[in-house]
Protein backbone atom coordinates (compact mmCIF):
# COMPACT_ATOMS: atom_id res chain seq x y z
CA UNK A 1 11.22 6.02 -1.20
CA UNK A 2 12.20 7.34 2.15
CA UNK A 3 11.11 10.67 1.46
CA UNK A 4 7.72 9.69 1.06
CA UNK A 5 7.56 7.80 4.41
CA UNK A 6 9.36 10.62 6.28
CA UNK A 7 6.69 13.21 4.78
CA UNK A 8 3.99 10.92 6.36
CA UNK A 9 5.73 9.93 9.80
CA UNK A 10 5.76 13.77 10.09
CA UNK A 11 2.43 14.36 9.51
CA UNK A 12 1.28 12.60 12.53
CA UNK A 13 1.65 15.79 14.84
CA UNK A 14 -0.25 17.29 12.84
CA UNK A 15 -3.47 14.96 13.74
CA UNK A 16 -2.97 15.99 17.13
CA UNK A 17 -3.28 19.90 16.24
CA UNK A 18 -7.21 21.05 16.61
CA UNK A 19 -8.45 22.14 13.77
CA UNK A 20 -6.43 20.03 11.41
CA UNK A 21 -8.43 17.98 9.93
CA UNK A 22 -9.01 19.32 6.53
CA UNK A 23 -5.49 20.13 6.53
CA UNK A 24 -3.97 16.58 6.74
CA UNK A 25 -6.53 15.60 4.16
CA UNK A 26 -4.49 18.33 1.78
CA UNK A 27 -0.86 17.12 2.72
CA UNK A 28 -2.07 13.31 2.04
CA UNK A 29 -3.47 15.03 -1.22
CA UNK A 30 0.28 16.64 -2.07
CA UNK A 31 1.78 13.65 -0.83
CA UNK A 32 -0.09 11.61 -3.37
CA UNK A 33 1.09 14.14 -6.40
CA UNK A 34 4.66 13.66 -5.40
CA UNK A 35 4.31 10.44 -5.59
CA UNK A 36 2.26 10.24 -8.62
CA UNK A 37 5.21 12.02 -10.75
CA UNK A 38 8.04 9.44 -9.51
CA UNK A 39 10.02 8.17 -12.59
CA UNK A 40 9.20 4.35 -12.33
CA UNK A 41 10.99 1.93 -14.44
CA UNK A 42 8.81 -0.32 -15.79
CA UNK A 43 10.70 -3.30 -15.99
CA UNK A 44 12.76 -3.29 -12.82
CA UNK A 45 12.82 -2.08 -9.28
CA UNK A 46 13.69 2.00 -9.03
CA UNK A 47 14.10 4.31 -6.38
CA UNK A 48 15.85 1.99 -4.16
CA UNK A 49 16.17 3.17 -1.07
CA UNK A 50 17.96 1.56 2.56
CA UNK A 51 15.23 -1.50 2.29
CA UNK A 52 12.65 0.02 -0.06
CA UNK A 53 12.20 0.11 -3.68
CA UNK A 54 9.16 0.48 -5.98
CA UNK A 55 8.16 -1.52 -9.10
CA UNK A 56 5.22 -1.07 -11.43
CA UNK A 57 2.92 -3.79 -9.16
CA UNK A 58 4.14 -1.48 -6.08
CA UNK A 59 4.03 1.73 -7.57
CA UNK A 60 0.34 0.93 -8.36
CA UNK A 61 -0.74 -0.26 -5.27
CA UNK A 62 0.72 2.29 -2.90
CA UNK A 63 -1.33 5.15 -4.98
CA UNK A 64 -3.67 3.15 -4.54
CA UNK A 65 -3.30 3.41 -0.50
CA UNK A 66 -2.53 6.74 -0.43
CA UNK A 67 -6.03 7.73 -2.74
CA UNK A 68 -7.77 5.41 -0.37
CA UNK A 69 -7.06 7.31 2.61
CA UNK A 70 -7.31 10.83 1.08
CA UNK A 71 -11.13 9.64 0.54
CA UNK A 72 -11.97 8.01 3.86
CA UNK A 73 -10.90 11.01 5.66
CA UNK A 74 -13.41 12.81 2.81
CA UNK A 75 -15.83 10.19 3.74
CA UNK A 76 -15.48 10.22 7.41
CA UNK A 77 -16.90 13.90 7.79
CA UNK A 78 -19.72 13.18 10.46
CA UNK A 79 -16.88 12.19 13.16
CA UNK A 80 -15.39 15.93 12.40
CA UNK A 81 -18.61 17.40 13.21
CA UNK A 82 -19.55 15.35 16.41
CA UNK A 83 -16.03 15.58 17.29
CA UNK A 84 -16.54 11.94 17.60
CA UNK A 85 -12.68 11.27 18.77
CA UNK A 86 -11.59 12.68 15.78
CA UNK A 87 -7.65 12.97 16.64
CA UNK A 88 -7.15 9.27 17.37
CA UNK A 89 -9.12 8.75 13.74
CA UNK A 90 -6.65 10.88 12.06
CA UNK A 91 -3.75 9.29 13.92
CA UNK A 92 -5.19 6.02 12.66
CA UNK A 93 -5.70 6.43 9.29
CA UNK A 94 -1.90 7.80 8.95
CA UNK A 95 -0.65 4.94 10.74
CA UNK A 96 -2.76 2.57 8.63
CA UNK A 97 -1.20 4.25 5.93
CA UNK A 98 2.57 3.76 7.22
CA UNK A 99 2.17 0.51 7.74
CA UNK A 100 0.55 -0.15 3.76
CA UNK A 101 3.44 1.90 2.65
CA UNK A 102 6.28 0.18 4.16
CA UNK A 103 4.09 -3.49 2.75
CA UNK A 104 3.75 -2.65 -0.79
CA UNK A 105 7.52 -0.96 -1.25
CA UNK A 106 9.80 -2.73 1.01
CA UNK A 107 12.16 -5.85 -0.01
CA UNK A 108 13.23 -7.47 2.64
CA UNK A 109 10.55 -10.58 3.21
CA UNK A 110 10.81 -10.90 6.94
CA UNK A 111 9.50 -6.96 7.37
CA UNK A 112 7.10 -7.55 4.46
CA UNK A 113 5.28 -10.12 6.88
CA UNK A 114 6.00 -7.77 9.90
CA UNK A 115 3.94 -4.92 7.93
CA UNK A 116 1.54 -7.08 6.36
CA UNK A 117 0.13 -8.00 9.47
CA UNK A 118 0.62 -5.03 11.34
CA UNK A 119 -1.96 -3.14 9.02
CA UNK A 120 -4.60 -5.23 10.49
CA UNK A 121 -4.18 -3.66 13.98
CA UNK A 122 -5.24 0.19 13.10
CA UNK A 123 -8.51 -1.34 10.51
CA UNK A 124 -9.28 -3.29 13.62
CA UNK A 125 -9.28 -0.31 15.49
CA UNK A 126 -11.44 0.96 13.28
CA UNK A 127 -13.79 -1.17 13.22
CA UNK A 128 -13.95 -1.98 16.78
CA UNK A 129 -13.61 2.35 17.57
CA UNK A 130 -16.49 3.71 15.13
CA UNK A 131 -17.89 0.69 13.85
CA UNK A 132 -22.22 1.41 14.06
CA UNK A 133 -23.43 -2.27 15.98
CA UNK A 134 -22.36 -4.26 19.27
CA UNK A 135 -21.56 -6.80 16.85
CA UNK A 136 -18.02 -5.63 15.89
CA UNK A 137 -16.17 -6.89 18.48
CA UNK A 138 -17.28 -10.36 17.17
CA UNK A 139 -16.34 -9.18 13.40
CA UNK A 140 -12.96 -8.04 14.59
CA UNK A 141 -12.14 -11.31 16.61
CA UNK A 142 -13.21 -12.84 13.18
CA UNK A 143 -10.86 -10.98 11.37
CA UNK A 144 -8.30 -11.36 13.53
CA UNK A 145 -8.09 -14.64 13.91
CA UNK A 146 -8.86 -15.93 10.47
CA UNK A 147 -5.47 -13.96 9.18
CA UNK A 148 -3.62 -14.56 12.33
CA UNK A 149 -4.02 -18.03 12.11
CA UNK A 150 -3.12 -18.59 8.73
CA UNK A 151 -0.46 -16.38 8.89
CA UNK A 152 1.74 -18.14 11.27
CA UNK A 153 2.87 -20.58 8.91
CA UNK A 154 4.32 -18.29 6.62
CA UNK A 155 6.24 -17.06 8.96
CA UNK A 156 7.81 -20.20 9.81
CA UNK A 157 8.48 -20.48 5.65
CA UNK A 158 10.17 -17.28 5.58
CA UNK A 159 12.57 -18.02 8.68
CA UNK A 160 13.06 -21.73 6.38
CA UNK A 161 13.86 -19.97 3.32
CA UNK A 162 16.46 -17.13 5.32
CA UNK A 163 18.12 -20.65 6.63
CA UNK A 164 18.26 -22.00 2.91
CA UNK A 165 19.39 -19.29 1.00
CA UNK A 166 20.58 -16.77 3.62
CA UNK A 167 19.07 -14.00 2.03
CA UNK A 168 15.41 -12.98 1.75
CA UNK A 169 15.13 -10.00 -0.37
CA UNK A 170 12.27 -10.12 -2.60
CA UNK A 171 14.72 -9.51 -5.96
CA UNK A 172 16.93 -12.03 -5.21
CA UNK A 173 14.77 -14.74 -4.26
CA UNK A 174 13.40 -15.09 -8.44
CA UNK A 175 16.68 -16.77 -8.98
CA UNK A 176 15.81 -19.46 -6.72
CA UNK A 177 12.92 -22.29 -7.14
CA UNK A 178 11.78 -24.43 -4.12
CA UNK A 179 9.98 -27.83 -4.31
CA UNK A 180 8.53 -28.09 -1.37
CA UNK A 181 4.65 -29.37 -0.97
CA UNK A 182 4.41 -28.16 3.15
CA UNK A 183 6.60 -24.42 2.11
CA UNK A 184 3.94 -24.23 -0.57
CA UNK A 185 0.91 -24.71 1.20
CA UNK A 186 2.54 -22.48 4.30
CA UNK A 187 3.44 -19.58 2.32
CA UNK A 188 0.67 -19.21 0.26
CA UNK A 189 -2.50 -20.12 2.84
CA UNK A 190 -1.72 -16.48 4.68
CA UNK A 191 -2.23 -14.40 1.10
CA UNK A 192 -5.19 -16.43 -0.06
CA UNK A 193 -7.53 -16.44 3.53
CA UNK A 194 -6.15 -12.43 3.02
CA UNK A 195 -8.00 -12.11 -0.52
CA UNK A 196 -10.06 -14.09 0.74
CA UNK A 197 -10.58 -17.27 -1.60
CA UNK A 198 -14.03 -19.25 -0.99
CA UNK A 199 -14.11 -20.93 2.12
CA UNK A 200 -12.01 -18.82 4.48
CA UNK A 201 -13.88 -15.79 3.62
CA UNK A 202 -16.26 -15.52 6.02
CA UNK A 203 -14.56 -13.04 7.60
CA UNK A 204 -14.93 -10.83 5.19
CA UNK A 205 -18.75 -9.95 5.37
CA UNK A 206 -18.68 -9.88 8.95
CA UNK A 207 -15.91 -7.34 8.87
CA UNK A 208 -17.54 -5.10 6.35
CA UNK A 209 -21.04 -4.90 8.01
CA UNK A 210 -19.99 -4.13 11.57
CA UNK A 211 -17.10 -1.29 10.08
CA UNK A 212 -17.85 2.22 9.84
CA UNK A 213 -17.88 3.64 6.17
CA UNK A 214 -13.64 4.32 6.56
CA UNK A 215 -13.14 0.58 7.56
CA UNK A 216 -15.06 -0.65 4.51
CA UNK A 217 -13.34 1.50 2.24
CA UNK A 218 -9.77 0.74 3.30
CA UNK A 219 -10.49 -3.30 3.63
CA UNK A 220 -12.02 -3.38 0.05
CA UNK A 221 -9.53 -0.97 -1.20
CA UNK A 222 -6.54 -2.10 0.37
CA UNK A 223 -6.23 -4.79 2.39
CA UNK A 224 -7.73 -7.74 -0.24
CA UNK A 225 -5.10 -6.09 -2.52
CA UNK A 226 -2.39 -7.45 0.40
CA UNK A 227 -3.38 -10.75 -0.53
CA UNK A 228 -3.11 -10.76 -4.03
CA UNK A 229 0.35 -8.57 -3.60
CA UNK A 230 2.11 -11.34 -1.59
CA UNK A 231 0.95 -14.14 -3.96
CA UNK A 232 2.58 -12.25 -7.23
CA UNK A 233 5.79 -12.05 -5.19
CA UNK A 234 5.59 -15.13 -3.67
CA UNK A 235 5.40 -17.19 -6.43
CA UNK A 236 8.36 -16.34 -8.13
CA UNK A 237 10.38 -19.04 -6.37
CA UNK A 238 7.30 -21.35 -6.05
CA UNK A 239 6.55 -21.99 -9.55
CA UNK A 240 7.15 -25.43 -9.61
CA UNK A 241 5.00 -26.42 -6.72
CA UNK A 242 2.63 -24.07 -8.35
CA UNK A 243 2.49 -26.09 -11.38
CA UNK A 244 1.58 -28.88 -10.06
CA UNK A 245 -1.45 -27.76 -7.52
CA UNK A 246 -2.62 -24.35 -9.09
CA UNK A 247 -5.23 -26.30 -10.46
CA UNK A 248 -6.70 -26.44 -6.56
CA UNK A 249 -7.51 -23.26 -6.15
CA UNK A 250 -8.20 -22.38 -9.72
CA UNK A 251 -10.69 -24.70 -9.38
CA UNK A 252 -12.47 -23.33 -5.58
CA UNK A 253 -11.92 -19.92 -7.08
CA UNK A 254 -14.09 -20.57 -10.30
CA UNK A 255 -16.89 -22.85 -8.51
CA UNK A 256 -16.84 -20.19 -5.26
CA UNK A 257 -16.69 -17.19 -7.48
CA UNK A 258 -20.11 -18.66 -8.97
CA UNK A 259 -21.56 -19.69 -5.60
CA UNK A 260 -21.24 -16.23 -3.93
CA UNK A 261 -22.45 -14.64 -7.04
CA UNK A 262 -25.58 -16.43 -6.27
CA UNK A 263 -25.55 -15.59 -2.49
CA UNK A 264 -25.36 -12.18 -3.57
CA UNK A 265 -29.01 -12.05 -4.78
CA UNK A 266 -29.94 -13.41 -1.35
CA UNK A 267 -28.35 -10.40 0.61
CA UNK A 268 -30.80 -7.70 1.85
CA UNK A 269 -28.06 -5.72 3.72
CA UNK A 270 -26.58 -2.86 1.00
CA UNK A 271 -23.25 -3.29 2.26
CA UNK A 272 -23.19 -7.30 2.74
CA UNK A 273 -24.08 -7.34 -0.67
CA UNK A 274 -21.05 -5.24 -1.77
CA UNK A 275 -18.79 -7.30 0.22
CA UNK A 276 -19.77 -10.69 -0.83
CA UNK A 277 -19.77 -8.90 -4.84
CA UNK A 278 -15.57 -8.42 -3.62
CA UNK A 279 -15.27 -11.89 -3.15
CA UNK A 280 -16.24 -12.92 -6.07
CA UNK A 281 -14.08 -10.13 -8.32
CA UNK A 282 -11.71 -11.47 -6.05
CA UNK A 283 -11.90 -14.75 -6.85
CA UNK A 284 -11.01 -13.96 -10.34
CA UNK A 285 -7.73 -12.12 -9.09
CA UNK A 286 -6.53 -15.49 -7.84
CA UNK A 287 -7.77 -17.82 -10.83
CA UNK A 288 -5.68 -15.69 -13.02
CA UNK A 289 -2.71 -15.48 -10.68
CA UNK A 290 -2.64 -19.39 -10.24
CA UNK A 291 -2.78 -20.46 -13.93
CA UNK A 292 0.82 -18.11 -14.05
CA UNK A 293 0.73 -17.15 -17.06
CA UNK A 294 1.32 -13.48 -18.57
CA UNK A 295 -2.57 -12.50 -19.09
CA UNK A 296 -2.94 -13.53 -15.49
CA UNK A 297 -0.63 -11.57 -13.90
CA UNK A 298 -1.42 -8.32 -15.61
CA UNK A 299 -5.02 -9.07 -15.52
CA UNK A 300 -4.99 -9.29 -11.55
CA UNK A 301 -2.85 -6.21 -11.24
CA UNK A 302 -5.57 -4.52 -13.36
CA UNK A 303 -8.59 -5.86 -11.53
CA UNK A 304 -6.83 -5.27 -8.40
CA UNK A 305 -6.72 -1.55 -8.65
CA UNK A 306 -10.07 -0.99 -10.29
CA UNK A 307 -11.73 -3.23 -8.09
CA UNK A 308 -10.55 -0.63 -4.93
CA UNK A 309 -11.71 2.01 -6.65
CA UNK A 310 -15.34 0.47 -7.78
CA UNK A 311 -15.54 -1.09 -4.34
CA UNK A 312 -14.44 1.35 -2.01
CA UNK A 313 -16.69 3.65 -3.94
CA UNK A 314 -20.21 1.31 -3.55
CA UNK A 315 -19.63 1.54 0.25
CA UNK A 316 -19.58 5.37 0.01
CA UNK A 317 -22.60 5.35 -1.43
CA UNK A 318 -24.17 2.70 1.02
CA UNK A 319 -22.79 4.88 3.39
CA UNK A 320 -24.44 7.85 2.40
CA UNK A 321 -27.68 6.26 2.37
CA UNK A 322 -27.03 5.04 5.83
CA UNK A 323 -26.57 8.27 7.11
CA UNK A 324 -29.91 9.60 5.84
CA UNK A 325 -32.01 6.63 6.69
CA UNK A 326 -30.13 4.74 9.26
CA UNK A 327 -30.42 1.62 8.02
CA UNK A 328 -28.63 -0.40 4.94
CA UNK A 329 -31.53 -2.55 4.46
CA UNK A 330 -32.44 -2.85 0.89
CA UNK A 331 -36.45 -2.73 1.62
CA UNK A 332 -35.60 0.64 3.48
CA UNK A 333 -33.82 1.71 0.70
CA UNK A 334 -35.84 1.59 -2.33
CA UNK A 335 -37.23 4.41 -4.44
CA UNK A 336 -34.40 6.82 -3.53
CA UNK A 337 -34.13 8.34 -7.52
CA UNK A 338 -37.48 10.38 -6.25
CA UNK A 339 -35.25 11.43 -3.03
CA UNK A 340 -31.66 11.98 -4.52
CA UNK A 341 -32.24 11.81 -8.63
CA UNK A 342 -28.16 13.17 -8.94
CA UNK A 343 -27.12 10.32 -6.70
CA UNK A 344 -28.80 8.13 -8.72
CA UNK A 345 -26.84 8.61 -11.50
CA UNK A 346 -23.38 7.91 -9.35
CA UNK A 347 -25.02 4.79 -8.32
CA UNK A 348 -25.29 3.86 -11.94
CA UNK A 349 -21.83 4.89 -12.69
CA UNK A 350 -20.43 2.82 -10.16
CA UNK A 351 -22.60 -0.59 -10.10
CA UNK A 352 -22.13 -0.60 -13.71
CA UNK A 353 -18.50 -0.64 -13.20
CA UNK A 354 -18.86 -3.38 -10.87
CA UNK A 355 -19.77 -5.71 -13.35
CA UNK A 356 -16.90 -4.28 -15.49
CA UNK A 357 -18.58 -2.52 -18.16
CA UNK A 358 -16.73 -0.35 -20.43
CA UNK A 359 -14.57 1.83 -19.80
CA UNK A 360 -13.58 0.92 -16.35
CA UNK A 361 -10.93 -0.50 -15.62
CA UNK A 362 -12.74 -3.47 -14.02
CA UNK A 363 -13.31 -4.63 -17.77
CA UNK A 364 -9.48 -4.39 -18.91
CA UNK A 365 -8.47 -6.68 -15.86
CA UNK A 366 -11.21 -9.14 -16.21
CA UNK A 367 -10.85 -9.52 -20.40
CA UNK A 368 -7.42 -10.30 -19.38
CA UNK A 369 -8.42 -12.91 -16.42
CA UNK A 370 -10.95 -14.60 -18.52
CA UNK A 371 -8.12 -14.63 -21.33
CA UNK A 372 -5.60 -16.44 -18.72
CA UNK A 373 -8.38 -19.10 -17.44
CA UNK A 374 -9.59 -19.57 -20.84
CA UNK A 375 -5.99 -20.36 -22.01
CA UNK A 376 -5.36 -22.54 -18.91
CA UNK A 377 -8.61 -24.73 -19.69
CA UNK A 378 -11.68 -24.55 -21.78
CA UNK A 379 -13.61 -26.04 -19.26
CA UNK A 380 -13.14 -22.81 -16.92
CA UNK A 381 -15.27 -20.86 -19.18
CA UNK A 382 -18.59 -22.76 -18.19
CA UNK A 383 -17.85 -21.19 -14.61
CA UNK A 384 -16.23 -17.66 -16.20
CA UNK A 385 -19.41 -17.29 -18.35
CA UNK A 386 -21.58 -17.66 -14.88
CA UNK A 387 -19.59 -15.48 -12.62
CA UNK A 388 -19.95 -13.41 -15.54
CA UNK A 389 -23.38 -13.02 -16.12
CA UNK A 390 -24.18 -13.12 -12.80
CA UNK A 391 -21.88 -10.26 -11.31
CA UNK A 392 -24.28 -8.22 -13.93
CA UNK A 393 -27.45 -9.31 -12.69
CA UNK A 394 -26.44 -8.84 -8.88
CA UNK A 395 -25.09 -5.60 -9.86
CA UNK A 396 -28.26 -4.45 -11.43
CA UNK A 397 -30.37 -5.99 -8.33
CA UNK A 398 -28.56 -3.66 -6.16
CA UNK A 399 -29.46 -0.90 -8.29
CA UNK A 400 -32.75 -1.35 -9.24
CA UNK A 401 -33.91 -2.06 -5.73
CA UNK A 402 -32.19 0.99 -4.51
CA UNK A 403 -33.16 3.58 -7.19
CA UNK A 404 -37.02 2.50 -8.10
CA UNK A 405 -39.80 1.11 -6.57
CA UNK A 406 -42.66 2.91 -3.96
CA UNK A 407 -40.16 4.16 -1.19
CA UNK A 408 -40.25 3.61 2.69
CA UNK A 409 -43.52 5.98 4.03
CA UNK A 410 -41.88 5.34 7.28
CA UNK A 411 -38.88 7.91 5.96
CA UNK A 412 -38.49 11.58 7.61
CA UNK A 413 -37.42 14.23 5.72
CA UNK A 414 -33.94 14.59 4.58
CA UNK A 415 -31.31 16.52 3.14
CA UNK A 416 -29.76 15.08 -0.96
CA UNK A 417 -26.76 15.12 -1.47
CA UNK A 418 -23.71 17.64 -0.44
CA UNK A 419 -21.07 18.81 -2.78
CA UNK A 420 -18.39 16.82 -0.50
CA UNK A 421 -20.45 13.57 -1.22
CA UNK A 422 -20.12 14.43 -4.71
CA UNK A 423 -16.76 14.92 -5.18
CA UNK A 424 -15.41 12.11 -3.24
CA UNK A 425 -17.34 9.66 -5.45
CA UNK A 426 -16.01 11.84 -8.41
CA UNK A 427 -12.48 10.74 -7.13
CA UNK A 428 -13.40 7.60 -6.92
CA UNK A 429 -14.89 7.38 -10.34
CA UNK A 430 -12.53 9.38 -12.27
CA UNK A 431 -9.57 7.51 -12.07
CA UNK A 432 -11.03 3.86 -12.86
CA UNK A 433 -12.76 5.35 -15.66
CA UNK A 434 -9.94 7.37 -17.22
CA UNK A 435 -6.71 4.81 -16.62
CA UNK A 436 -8.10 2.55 -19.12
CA UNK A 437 -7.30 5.11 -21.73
CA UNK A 438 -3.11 4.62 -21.03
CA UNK A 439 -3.47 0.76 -19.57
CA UNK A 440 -0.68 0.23 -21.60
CA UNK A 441 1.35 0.68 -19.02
CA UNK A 442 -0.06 -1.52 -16.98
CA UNK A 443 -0.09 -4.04 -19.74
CA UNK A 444 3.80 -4.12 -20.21
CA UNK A 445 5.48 -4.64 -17.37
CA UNK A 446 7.88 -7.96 -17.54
């Protein structure tokens, strides 16, 4: 695993070159193939390393990273051409990355925090640095402080469970099982206000409007998956606290889940819409995780990663509007199938994956969720049913509006689509589209 991280600390020179922006894009790309053929052994950690090591739930989410940032710098292409400070975006982005890296594949839970909230630093950077209204500084205070402040007691757990135990590696700690109401509620607030569950996740929104196109990408892609990350590896030694109270936020999870779904129809902003449609797939992730049982676990894992892909690639796409019409209102945006009819059909593509329809992976992971909640309590499937139906009918709302209707007469003439555009939501479709054909690997992995 050190290999990988030295190959990226050593690519940050390169940012500084001129010139090199394509290029880094192509090293990120080899990085990701290297890491793509590592023999991972499904049931255990591999390729331990000094501190690191890599599992199938890390193994999956660090590709994950890496993809993610081989698209925003595909995505990003208008900074390269203004030369809009183009080095310190590079430097960034390969930072962010480091700092995801060293999250998902290191075992040692004091440096697991240390990373996990280090990785907010460079995305606030980015939003505050190239995000479009005056309004970010506001969105990044938000986001700030909403995961700062949640994440101090978890800290304070970890230092408890070091003076416990005297050991906090992640492996290690499944032989253990605390009982503790106030460790509980410490350790687990940080992840869930990180997915974020209904009612801390205002920040969310805020973030995802004020960010430029690479912001939203990497905090749909990415940093949500943090949340749900620490909560599968948390829980090993909390299970029998987690017995008792999972119900909690199985229960805000289902009703919120429902109640954004709703809120969705009321957006008119292209990308609020998208980011309140995340916290509702999210809140999914952590009903499954919280009833604890197999389904659940896998199902999350599986929702997790399609879910960056879909996500991450709905905000290219409202970004790509954006950049021809300059705003991400949705009664701006209508009628664009007579502007950009091959768009169109990405659009499609990827709002019907949104509301997991075959074969995305989106419909694997939530089959498996609604298996989980369904198994925990037949009641959840009045709520499941809901969330359901209505992640379809936002989906199609955003897709309808966009595509038909008379369009804006207010619009100047514009370019369609460029072959980069193309490709980059080609990535982004590919892979959720053809993993479900071998999700048995996903499926097997305890």
């Amino acid at each position: 695993m050190m290999k990988f991280l030295m190959m990226m600390v050593f690519l940050i020179p390169l940012c500084f070159l001129k010139n090199m922006f394509w290029l880094v894009q192509m090293m990120l790309f080899i990085l990701m193939f290297l890491f793509m053929n590592l023999n991972i052994n499904i049931n255990n950690y591999s390729n331990l390393s000094y501190m690191f090591g890599c599992d199938m739930i890390s193994f999956g989410l660090i590709l994950l990273s890496i993809w993610i940032c081989i698209l925003m710098v595909m995505a990003s292409e208008n900074l390269y051409k203004v030369d809009f400070y183009v080095v310190f975006f590079l430097f960034n982005i390969m930072i962010l990355l480091i700092f995801l890296y060293m999250t998902f594949s290191i075992m040692n839970l004091f440096l697991f925090y240390l990373f996990f909230e280090g990785s907010l630093i460079p995305t606030l950077m980015l939003i505050i640095g190239w995000g479009y209204q005056p309004e970010r500084i506001q969105a990044g205070m938000y986001l700030l402080f909403y995961t700062l402040f949640a994440s101090l007691p978890l800290l304070l757990g970890i230092f408890y469970v070091f003076n416990e135990m005297g050991c906090i590696m992640i492996y290690f700690l499944k032989f253990f099982n605390f009982n503790f109401y106030l460790l509980y509620f410490s350790m687990i607030m940080a992840f869930l206000v990180k997915m974020p569950m209904y009612f801390v996740h205002l920040w969310l929104p805020k973030a995802h409007v004020e960010a430029p196109v690479s912001g939203s990408m990497i905090l749909a892609g990415i940093m949500l998956k943090l949340g749900g990350y620490g909560l599968l590896r948390i829980l090993v030694f909390l299970q029998s606290v987690n017995f008792k109270l999972g119900f909690i936020w199985v229960v805000i999870s289902l009703i919120g889940g429902f109640y954004i779904s709703l809120k969705c129809f009321c957006q008119i902003d292209m990308k609020s819409l998208i980011a309140y449609s995340s916290v509702a797939h999210m809140s999914l992730v952590i009903g499954g995780i919280m009833t604890m049982n197999y389904w659940g676990y896998v199902g999350s894992y599986l929702l997790m990663i399609g879910h960056g892909l879909c996500s991450s690639g709905m905000f290219c796409l409202a970004s790509i509007n954006y950049e021809r019409l300059h705003s991400r209102s949705l009664y701006i945006n209508k009628g664009m199938m007579n502007f950009m009819p091959s768009m169109s059909l990405w659009w499609f593509l990827l709002s019907s994956s949104n509301m997991a329809a075959p074969p995305s992976l989106n419909l694997m992971g939530e089959i498996s969720l609604i298996n989980s909640l369904m198994s925990w309590s037949y009641f959840s499937m009045i709520m499941l049913v809901l969330i359901s139906f209505f992640s379809a009918g936002y989906s199609l709302y955003l897709y309808s509006y966009s595509q038909h209707g008379k369009f804006y007469f207010g619009m100047y003439s514009f370019y369609m689509g460029v072959s980069r555009e193309y490709l980059m939501l080609l990535l982004h479709w590919l892979p959720l589209n053809i993993m479900i054909m071998k999700v048995d690997y996903s499926m097997i992995w305890f």
